[in-house]
Protein backbone atom coordinates (compact mmCIF):
# COMPACT_ATOMS: atom_id res chain seq x y z
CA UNK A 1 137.50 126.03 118.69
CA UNK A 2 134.52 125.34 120.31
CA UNK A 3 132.58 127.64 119.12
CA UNK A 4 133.51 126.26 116.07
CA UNK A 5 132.31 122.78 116.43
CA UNK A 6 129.01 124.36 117.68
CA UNK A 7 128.31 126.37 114.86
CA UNK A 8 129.66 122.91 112.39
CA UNK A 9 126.72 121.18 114.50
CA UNK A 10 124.09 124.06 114.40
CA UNK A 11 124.21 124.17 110.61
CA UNK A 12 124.26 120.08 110.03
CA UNK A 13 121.06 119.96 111.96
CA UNK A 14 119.92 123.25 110.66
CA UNK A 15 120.59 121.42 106.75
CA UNK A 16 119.18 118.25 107.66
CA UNK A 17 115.93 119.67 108.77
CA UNK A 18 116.08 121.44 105.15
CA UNK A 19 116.47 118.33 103.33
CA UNK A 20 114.26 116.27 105.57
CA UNK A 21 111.22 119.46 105.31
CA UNK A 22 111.89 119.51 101.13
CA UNK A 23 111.12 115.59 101.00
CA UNK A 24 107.88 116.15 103.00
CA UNK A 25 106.80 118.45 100.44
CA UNK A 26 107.73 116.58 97.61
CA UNK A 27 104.86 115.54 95.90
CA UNK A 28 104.29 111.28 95.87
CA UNK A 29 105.69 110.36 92.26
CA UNK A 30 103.92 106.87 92.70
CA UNK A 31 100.83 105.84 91.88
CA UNK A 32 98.84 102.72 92.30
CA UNK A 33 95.73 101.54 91.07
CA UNK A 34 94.32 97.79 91.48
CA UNK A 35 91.81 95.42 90.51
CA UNK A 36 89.59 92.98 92.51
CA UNK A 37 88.42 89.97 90.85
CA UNK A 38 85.39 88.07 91.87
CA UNK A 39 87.39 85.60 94.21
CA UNK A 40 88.92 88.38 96.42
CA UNK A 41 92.37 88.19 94.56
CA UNK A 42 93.75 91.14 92.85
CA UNK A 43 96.47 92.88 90.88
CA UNK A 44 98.11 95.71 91.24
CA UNK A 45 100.56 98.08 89.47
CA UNK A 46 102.29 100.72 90.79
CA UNK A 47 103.67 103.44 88.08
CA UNK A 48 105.61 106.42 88.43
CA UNK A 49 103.31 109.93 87.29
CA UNK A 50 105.45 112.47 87.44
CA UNK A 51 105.71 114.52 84.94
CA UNK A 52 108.59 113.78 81.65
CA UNK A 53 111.22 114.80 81.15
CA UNK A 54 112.57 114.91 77.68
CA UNK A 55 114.40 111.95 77.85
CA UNK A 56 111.34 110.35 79.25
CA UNK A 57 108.89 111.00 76.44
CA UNK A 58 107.47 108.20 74.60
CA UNK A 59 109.62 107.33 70.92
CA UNK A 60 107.81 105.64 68.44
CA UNK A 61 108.98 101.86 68.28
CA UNK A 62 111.03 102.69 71.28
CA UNK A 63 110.81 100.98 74.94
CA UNK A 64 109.06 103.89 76.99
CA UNK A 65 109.52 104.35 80.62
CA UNK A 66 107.43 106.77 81.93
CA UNK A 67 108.87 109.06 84.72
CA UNK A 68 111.88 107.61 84.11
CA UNK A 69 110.66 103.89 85.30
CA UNK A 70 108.68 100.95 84.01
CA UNK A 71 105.30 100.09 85.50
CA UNK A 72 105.60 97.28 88.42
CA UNK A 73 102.59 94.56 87.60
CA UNK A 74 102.13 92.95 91.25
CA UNK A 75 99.99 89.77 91.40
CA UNK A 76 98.27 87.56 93.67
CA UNK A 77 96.90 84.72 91.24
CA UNK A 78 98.35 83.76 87.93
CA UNK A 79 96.80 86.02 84.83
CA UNK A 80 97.09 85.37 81.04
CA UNK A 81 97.86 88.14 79.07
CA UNK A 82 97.74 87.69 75.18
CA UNK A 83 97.56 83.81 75.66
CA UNK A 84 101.19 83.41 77.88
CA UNK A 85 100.63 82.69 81.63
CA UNK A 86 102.10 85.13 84.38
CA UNK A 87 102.53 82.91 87.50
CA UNK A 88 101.71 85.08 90.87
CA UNK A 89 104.61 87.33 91.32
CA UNK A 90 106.00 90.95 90.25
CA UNK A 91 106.90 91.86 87.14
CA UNK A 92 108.24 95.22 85.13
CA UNK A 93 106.09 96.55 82.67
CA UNK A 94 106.87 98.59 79.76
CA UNK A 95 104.88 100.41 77.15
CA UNK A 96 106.46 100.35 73.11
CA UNK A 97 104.01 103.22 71.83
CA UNK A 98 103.77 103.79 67.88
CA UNK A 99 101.73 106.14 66.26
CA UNK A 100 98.26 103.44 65.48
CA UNK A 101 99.75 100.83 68.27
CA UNK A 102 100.69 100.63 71.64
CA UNK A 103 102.51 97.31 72.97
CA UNK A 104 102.33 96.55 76.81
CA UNK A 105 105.58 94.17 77.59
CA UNK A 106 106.13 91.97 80.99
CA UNK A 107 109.15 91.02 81.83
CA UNK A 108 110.42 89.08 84.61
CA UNK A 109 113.53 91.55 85.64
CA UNK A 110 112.68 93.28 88.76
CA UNK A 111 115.80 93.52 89.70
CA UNK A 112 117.50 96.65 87.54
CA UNK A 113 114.36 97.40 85.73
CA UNK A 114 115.68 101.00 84.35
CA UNK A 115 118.15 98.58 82.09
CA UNK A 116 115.46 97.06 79.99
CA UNK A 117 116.91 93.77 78.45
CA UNK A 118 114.72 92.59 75.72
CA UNK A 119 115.56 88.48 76.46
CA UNK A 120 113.89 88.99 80.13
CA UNK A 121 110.19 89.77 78.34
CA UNK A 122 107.62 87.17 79.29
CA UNK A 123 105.24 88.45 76.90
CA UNK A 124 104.28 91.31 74.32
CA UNK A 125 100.23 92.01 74.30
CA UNK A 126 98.86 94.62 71.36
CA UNK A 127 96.84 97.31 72.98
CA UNK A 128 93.57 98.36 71.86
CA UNK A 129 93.65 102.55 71.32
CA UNK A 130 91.01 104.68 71.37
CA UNK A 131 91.50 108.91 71.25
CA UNK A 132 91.56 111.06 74.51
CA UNK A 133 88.82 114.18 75.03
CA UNK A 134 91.00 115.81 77.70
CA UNK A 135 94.67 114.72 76.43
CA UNK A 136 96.58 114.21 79.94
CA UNK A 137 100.10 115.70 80.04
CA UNK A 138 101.61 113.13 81.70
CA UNK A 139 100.81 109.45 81.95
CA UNK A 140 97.29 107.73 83.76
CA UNK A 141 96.96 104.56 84.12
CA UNK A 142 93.72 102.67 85.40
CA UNK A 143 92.06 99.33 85.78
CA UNK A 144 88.47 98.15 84.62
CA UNK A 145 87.31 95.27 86.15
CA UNK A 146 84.69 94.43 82.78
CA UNK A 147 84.13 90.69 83.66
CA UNK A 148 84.12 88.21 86.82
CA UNK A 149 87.75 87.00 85.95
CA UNK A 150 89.02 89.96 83.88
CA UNK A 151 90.58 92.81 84.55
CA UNK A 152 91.88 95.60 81.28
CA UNK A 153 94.44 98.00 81.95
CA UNK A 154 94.06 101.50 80.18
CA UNK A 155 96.42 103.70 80.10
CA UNK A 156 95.80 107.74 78.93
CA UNK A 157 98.61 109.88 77.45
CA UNK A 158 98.31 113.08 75.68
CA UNK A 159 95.32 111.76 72.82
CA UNK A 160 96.09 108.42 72.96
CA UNK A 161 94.52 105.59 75.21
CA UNK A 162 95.39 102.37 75.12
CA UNK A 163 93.88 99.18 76.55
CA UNK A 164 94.51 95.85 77.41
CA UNK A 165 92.92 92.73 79.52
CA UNK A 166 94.15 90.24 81.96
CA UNK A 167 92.12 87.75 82.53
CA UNK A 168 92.74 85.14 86.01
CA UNK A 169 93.84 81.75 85.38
């Protein structure tokens, strides 16, 4: 019996180290860029880049959560984004591609953001697109600080890029 319960504990620790080794080489899924503006505040938004799955690729006219996940818009200063004011907070973000137009959506549920619920948006900006040289497989996502107070999002999947500014209150 005892030998037993040594070999049950040998192979729990032996199967924890396993699992504990395969999330240390698990690539990091999350990526995060930010923006500075000219007063030292910033925002930042923290997206998931793995790669999609088929349930995860963009649908024309549909809600698209890349990776599985919406975009988390983190900020230290109230923004305006397609004239609505964001006060300072966190927000989900989704992207509603179509084939000529992309639409970035904030929306105040944080709280079970993989259930997107279209009465929670705060506010639907048109993208600007523009066409990709070297089409990324999966999605990028970067900031541009082009002004003292404004900061435009672009994001990059397969040919498409599509842009977008918020600008501090």
């Amino acid at each position: 019996m005892r030998v037993l319960a040594a070999f049950i504990v040998l192979m729990s620790q032996s199967l924890l180290c396993a699992a504990a080794f395969a999330q240390a080489e698990a690539p990091d899924q999350t990526a995060t860029i930010t923006c500075d503006f000219s007063d030292g505040n910033e925002i930042t938004v923290q997206y998931n880049n793995s790669a999609n799955s088929e349930r995860d690729q963009p649908r024309n006219g549909k809600v698209w959560l890349p990776g599985g996940s919406p975009m988390t818009l983190f900020t230290q200063v109230p923004l305006v984004l397609n004239h609505v004011e964001l006060p300072v907070g966190a927000y989900s973000m989704y992207v509603i591609p179509n084939k000529k137009d992309w639409t970035l959506v904030v929306s105040k549920n944080v709280s079970s953001p993989k259930t997107y619920d279209e009465k929670q948006d705060l506010v639907r900006a048109p993208m600007e697109m523009g066409g990709v040289n070297s089409p990324p497989k999966r999605l990028q996502a970067s900031f541009a600080h082009i002004a003292p107070k404004q900061c435009s999002i672009r994001l990059y999947y397969e040919t498409n890029g599509a842009f977008v500014e918020f600008n501090e209150k």
